[in-house]
C-alpha atoms as a PDB file:
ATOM      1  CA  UNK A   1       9.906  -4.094  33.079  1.00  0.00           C
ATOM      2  CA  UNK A   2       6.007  -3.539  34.392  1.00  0.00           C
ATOM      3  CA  UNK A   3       7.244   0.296  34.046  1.00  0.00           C
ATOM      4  CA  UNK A   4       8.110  -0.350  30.532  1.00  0.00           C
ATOM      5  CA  UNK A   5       4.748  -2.290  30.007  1.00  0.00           C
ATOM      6  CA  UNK A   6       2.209   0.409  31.459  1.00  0.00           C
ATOM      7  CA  UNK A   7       4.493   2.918  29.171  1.00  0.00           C
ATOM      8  CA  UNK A   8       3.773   1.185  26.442  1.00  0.00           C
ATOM      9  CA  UNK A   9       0.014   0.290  26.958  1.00  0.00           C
ATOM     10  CA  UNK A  10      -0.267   4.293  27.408  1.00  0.00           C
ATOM     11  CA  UNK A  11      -3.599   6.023  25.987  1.00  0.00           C
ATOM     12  CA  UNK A  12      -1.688   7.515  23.010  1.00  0.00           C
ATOM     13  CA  UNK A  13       0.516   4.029  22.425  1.00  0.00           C
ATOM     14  CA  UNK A  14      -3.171   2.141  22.085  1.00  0.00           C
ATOM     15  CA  UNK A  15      -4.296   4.929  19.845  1.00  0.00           C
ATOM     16  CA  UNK A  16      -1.741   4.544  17.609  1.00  0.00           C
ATOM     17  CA  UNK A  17      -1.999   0.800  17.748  1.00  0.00           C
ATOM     18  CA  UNK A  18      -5.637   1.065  16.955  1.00  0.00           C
ATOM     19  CA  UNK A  19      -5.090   3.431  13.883  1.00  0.00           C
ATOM     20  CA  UNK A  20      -2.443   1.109  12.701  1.00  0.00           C
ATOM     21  CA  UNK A  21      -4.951  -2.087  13.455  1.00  0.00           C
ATOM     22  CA  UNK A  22      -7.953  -0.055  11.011  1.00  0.00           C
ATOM     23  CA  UNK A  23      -5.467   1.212   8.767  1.00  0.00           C
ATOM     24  CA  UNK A  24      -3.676  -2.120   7.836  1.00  0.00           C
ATOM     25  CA  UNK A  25      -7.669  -3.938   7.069  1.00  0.00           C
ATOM     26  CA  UNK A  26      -8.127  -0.935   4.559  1.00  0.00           C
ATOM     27  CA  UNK A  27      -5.245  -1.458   2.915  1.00  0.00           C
ATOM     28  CA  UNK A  28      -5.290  -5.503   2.494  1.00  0.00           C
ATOM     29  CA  UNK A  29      -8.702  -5.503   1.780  1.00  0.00           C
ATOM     30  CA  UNK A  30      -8.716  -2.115  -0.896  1.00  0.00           C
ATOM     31  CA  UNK A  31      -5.147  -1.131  -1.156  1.00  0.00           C
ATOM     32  CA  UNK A  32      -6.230   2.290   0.959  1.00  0.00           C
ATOM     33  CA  UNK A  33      -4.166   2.267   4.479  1.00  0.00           C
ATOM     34  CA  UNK A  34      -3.161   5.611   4.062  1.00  0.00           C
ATOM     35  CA  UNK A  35      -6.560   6.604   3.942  1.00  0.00           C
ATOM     36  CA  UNK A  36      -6.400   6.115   7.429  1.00  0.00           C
ATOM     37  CA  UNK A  37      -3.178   6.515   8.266  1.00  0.00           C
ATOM     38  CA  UNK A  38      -1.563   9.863   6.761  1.00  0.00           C
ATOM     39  CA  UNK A  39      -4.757  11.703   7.822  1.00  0.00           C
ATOM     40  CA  UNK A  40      -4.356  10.007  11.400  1.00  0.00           C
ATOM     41  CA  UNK A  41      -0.668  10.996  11.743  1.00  0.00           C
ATOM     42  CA  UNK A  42      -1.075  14.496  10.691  1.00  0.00           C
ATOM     43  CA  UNK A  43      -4.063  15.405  12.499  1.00  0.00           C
ATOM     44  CA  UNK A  44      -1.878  14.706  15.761  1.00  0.00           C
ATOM     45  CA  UNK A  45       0.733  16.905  14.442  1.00  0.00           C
ATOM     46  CA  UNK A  46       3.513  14.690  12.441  1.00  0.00           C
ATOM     47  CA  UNK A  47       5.290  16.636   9.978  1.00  0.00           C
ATOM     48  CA  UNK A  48       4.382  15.419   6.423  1.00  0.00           C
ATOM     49  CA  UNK A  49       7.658  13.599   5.475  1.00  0.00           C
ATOM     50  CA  UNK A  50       8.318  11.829   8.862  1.00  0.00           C
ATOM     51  CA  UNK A  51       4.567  10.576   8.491  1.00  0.00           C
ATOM     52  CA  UNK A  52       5.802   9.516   5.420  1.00  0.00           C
ATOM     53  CA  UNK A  53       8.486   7.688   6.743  1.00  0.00           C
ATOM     54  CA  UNK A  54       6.389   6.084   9.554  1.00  0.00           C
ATOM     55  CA  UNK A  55       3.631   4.966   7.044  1.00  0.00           C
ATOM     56  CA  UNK A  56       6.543   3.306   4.739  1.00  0.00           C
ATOM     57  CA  UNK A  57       7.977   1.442   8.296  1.00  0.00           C
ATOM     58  CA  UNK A  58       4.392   0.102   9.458  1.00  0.00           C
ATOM     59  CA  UNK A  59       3.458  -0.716   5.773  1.00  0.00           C
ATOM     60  CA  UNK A  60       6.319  -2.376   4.726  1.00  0.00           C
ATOM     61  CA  UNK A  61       6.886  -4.599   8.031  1.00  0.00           C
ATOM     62  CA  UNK A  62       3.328  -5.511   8.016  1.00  0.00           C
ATOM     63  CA  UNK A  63       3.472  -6.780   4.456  1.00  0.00           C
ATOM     64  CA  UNK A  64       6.634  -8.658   5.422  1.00  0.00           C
ATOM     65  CA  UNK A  65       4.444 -10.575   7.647  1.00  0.00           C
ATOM     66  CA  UNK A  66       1.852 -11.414   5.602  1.00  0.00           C
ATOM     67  CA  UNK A  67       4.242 -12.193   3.119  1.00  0.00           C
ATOM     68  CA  UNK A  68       5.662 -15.149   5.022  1.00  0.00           C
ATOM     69  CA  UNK A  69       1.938 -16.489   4.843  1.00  0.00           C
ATOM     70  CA  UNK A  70       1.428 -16.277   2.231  1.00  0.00           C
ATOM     71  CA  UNK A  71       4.876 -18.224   0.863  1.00  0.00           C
ATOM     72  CA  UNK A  72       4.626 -20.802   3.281  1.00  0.00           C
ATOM     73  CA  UNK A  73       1.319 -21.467   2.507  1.00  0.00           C
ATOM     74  CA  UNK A  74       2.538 -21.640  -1.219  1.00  0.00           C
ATOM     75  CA  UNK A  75      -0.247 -19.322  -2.065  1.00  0.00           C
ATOM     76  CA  UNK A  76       2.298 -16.994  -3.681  1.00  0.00           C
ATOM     77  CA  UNK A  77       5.288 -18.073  -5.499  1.00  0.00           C
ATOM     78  CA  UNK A  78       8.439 -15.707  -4.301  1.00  0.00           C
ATOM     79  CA  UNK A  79      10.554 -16.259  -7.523  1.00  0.00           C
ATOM     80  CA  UNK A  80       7.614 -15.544  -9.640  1.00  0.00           C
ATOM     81  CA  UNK A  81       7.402 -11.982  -7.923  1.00  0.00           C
ATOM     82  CA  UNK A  82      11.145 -11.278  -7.268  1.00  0.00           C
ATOM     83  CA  UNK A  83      10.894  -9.250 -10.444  1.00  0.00           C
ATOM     84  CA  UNK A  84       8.144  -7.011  -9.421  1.00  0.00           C
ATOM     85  CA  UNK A  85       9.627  -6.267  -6.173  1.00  0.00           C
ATOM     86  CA  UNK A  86      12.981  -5.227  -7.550  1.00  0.00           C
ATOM     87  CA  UNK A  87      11.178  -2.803  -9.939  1.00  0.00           C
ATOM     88  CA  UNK A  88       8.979  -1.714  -7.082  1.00  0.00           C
ATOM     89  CA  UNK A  89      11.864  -1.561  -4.768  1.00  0.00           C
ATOM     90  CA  UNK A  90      13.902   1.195  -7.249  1.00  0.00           C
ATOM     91  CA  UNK A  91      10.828   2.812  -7.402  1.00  0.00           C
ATOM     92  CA  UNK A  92      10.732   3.374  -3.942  1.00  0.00           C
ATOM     93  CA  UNK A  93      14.433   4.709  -3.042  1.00  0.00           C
ATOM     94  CA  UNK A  94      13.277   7.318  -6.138  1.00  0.00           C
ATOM     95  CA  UNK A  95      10.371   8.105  -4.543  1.00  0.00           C
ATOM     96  CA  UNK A  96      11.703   9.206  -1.424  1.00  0.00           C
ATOM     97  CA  UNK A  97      14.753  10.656  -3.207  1.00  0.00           C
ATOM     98  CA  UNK A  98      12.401  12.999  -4.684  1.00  0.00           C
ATOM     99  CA  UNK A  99      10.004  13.704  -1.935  1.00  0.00           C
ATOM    100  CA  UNK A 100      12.608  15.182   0.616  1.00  0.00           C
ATOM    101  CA  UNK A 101      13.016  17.949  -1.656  1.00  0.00           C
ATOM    102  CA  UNK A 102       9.730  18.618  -2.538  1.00  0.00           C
ATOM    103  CA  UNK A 103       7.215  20.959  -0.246  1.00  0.00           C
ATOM    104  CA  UNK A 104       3.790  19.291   0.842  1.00  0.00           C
ATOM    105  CA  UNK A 105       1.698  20.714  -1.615  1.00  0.00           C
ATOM    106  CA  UNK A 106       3.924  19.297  -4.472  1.00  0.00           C
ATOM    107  CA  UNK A 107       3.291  16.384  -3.160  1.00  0.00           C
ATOM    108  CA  UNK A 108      -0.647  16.653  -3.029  1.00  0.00           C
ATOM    109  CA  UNK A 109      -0.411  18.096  -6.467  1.00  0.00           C
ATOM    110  CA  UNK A 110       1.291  14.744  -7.734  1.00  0.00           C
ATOM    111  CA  UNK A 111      -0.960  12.830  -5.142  1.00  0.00           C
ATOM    112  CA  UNK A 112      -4.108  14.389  -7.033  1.00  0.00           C
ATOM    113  CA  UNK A 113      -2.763  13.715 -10.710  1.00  0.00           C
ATOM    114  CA  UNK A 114      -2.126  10.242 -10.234  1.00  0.00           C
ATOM    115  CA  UNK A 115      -5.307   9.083  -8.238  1.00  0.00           C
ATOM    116  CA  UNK A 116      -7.357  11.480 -10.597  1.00  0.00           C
ATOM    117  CA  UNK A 117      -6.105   8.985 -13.708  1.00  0.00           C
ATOM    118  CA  UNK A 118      -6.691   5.967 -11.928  1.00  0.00           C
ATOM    119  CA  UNK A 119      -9.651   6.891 -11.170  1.00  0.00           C
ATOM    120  CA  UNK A 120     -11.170   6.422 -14.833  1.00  0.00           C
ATOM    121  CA  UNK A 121      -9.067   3.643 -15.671  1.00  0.00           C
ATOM    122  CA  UNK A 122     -11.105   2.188 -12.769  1.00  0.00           C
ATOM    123  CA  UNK A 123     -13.944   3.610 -14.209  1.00  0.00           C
ATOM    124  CA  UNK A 124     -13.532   2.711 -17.547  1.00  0.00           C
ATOM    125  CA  UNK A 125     -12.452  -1.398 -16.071  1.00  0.00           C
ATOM    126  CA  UNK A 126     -16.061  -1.395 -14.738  1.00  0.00           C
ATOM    127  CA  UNK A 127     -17.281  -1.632 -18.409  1.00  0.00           C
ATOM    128  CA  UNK A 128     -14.458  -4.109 -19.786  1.00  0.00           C
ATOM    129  CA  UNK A 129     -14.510  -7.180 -16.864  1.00  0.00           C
ATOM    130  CA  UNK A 130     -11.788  -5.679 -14.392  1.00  0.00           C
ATOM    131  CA  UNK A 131     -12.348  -8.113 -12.026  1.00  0.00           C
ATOM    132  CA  UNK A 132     -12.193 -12.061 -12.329  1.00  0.00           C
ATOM    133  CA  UNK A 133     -13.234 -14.220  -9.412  1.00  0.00           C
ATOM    134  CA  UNK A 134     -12.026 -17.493 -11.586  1.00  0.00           C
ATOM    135  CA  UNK A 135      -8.684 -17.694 -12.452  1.00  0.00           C
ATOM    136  CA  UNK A 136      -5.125 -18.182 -10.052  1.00  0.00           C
ATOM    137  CA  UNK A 137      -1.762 -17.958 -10.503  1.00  0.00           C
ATOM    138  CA  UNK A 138      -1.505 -21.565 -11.755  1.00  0.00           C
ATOM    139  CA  UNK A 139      -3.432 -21.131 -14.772  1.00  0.00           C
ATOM    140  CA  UNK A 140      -2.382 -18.143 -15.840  1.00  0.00           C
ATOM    141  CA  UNK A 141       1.657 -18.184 -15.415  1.00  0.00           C
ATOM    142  CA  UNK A 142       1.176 -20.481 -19.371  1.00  0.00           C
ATOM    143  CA  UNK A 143      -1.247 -17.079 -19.947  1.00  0.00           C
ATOM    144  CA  UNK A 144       0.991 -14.879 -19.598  1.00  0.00           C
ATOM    145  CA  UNK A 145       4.446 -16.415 -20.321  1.00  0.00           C
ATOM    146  CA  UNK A 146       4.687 -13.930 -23.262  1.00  0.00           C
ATOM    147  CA  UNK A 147       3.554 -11.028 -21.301  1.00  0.00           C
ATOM    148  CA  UNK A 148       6.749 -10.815 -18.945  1.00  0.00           C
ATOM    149  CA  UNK A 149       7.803  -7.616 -21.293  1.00  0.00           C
ATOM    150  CA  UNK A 150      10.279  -4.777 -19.351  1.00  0.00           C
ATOM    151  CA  UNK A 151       7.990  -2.583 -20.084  1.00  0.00           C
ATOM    152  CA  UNK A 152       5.133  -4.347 -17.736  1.00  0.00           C
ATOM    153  CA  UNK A 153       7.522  -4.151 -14.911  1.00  0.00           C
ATOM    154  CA  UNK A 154       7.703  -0.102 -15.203  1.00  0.00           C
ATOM    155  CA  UNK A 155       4.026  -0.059 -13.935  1.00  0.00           C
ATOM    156  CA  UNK A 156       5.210  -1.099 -10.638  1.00  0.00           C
ATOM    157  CA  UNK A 157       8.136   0.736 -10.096  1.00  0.00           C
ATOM    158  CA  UNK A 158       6.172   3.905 -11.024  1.00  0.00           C
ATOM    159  CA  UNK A 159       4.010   2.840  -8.770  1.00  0.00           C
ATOM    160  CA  UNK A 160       6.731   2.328  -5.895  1.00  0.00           C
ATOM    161  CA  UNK A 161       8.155   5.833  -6.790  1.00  0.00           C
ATOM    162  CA  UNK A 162       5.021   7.028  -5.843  1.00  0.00           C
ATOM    163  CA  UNK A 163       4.355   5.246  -2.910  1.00  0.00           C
ATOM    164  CA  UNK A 164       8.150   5.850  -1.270  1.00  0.00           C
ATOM    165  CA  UNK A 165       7.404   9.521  -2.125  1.00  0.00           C
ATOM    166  CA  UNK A 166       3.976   9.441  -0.860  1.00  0.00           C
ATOM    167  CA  UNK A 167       1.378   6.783  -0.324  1.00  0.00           C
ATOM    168  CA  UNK A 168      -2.433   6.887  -0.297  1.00  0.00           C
ATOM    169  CA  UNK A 169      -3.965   4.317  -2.758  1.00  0.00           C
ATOM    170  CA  UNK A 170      -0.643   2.783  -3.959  1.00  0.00           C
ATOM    171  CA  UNK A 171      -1.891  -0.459  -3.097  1.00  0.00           C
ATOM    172  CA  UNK A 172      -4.724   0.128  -4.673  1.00  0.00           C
ATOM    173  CA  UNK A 173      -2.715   0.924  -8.128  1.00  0.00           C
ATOM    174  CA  UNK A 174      -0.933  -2.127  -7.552  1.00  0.00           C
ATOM    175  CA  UNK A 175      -4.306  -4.109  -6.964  1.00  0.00           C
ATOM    176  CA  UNK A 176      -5.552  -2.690 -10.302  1.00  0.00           C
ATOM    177  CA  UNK A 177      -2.033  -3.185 -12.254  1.00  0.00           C
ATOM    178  CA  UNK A 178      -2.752  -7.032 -11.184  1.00  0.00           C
ATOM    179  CA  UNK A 179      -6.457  -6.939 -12.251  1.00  0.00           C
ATOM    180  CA  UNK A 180      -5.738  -5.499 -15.104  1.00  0.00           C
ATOM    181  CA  UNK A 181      -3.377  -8.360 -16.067  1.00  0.00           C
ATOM    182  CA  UNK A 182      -6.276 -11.069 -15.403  1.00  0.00           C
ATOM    183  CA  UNK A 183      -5.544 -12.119 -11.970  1.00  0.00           C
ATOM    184  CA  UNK A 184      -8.251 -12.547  -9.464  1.00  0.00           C
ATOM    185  CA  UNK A 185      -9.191  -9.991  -6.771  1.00  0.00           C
ATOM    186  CA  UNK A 186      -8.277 -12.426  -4.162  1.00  0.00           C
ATOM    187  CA  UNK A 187      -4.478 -12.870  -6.065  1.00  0.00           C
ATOM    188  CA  UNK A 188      -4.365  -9.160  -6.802  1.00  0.00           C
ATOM    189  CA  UNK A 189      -4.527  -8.368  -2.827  1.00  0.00           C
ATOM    190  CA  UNK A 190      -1.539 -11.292  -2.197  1.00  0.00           C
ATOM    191  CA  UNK A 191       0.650 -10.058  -4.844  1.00  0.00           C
ATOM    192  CA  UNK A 192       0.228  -6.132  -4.357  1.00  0.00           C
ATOM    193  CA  UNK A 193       1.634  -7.838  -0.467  1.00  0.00           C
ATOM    194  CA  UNK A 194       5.123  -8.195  -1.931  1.00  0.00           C
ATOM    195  CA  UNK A 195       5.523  -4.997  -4.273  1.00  0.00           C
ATOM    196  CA  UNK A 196       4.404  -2.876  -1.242  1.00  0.00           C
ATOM    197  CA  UNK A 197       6.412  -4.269   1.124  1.00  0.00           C
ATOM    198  CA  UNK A 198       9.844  -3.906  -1.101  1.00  0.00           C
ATOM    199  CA  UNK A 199       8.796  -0.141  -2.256  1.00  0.00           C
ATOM    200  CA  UNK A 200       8.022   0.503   1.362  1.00  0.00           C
ATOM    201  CA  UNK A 201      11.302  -0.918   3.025  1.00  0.00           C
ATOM    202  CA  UNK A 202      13.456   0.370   0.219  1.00  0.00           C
ATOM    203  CA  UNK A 203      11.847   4.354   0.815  1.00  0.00           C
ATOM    204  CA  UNK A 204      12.191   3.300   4.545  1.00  0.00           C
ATOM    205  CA  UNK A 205      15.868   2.754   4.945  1.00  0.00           C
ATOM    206  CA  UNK A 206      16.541   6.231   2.640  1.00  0.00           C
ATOM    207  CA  UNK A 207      14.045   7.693   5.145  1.00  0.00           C
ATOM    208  CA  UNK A 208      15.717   6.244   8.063  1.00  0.00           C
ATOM    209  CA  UNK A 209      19.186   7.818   6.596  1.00  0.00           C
ATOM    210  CA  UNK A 210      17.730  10.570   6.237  1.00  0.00           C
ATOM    211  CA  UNK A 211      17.183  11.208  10.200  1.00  0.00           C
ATOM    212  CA  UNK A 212      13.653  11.751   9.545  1.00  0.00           C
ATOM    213  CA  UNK A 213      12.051   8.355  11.439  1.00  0.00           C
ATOM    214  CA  UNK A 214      10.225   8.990  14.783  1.00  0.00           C
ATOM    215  CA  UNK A 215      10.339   5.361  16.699  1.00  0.00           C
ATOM    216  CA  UNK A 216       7.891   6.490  19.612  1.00  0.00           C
ATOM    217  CA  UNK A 217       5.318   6.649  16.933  1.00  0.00           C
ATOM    218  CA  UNK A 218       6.295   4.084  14.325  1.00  0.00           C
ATOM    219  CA  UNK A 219       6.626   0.680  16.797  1.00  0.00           C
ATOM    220  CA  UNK A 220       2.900   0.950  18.017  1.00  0.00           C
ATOM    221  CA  UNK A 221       1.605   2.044  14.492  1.00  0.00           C
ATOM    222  CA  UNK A 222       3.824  -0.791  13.333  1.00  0.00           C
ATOM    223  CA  UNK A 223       2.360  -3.271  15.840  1.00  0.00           C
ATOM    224  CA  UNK A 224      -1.533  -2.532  14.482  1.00  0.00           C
ATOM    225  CA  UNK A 225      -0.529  -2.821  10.974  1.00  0.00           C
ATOM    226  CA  UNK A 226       0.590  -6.399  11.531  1.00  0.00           C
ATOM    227  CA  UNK A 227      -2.333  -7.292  13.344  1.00  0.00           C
ATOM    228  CA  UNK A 228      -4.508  -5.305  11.015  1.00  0.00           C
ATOM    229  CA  UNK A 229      -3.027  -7.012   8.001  1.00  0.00           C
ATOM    230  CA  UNK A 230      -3.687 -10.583   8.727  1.00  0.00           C
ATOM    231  CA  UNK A 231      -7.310  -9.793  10.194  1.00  0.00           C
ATOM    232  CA  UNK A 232      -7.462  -8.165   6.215  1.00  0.00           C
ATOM    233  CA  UNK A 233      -5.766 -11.545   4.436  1.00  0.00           C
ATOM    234  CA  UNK A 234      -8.475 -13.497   6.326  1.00  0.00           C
ATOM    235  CA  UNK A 235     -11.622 -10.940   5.346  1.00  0.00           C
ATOM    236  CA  UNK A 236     -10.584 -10.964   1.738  1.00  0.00           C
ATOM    237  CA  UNK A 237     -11.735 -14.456   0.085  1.00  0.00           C
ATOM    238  CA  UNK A 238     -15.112 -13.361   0.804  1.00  0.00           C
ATOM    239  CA  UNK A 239     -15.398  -9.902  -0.783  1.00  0.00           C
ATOM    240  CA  UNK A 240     -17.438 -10.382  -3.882  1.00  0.00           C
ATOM    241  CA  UNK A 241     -16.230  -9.064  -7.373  1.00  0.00           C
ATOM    242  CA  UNK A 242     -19.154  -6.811  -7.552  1.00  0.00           C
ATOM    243  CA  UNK A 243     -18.092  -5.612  -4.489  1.00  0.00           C
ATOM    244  CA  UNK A 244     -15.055  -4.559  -5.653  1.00  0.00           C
ATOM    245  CA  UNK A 245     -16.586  -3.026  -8.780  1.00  0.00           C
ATOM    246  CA  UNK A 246     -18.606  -0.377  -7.050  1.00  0.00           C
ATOM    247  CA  UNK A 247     -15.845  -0.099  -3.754  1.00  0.00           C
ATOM    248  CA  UNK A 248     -12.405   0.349  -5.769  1.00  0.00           C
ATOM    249  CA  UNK A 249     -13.922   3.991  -7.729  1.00  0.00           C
ATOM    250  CA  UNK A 250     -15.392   5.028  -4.810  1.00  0.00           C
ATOM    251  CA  UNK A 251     -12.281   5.404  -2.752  1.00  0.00           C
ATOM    252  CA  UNK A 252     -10.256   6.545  -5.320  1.00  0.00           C
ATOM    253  CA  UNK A 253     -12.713   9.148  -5.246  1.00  0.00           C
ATOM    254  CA  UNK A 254     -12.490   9.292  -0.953  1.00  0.00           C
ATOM    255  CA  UNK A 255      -9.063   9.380  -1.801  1.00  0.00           C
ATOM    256  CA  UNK A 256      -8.906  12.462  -4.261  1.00  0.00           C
ATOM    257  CA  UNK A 257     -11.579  14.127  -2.103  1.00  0.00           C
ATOM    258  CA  UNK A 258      -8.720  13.952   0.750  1.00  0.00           C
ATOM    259  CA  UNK A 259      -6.454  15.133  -0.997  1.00  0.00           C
ATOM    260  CA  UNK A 260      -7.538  17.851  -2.517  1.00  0.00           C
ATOM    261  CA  UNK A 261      -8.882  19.171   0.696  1.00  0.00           C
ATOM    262  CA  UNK A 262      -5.025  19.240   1.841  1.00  0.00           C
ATOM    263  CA  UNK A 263      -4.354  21.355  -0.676  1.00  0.00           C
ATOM    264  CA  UNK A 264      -6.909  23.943  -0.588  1.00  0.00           C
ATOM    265  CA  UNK A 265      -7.340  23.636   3.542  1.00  0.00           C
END
């Protein structure tokens, strides 16, 4: 067993741990782990769709557990976002579908395009009141009781096809899909919790059928994204919407920047 332990607390186990830790904070706080993460994994060597598969794992399980927070605490009603996460979660198993038979600069192509858009409908929120620091999901469940079209739900299972097929900034598309239906910043983080967890597991277990799921790597990167996640639930009250206003563009742009430089390097 104290074998197993100093194994496990190796210098490449805590690295992993640590990227997952940093990783997780960005991506509760902005909706940007794999920022962090996709870079981390390939610049140690991963191959691009088992870092894939890892990033869906750690994600997903880490959302999970911020998840359960968040219901018990009753800041999040489960039945109110069961619909979301089934949407998201078909999304996902496309996703990944569609991204084992595509090369790795397909996927930075798609990557580009979709961060590229979101960009200036970030852009163009700035000027219209993206963000509301008032409002919660109490008041506006009678707002938007006429809102629950079919067609809002294909937002997040686009959304979840992307981020089973790929990743960086999907949480942050699912942060601005929730601004951009009035909720607060604050609820915007909680919710985008639950969509990201079901497109994440759902890609997952089509990843992990796949045979393409490296456990040596995914347990301690799992492990840092559930501490990193709940250090991020705790750090988000107090991010200001202005904040948010001048952060969210600029790492979509960080983001685009990345991958773009895939592409051409």
């Amino acid at each position: 067993m104290e074998n197993l332990l100093l194994e496990w607390l190796s210098t490449d186990n805590l690295l992993l741990c640590g990227i997952g830790i940093l990783a997780a904070i960005i991506g509760v706080m902005f909706g940007a782990a794999g920022f962090v993460l996709l870079p981390a994994l390939l610049l140690v060597g991963i191959p691009i769709h088992a870092t894939v598969a890892v990033n869906k794992f750690a994600t997903g399980i880490s959302s999970f557990s911020t998840i359960l927070v968040l219901v018990l605490k009753r800041k999040v009603k489960l039945k109110e976002m069961l619909p979301f996460m089934l949407f998201a979660g078909l999304g996902g198993i496309f996703g990944a579908f569609f991204t084992t038979r595509l090369l790795e600069q397909t996927m930075n192509i798609i990557a580009c395009i979709v961060l590229i858009a979101m960009f200036f409908v970030v852009l163009k929120s700035k000027k219209t009141g993206l963000v509301n620091e008032q409002l919660d999901t109490e008041q506006l469940v009678s707002m938007q009781e006429g809102n629950k079209k079919l067609t809002t739900l294909f937002v997040p299972f686009f959304i979840g096809t992307y981020d089973g097929g790929f990743g960086p900034g999907s949480a942050l598309l699912n942060i601005t899909y929730f601004l951009k239906r009035q909720f607060s910043y604050v609820k915007a983080a909680e919710m985008t919790r639950f969509v990201t967890f079901s497109s994440c597991i759902s890609a997952f277990i089509f990843y992990f059928f796949y045979g393409i799921v490296n456990w040596g790597i995914a347990i301690p990167i799992t492990v840092g994204s559930i501490i990193g996640s709940h250090i991020g639930l705790k750090v988000v009250p107090y991010i200001k919407g202005r904040w948010v206003q001048i952060l969210l563009p600029a790492i979509f742009l960080l983001l685009i920047i990345q991958v773009v430089s895939d592409m051409l390097f």
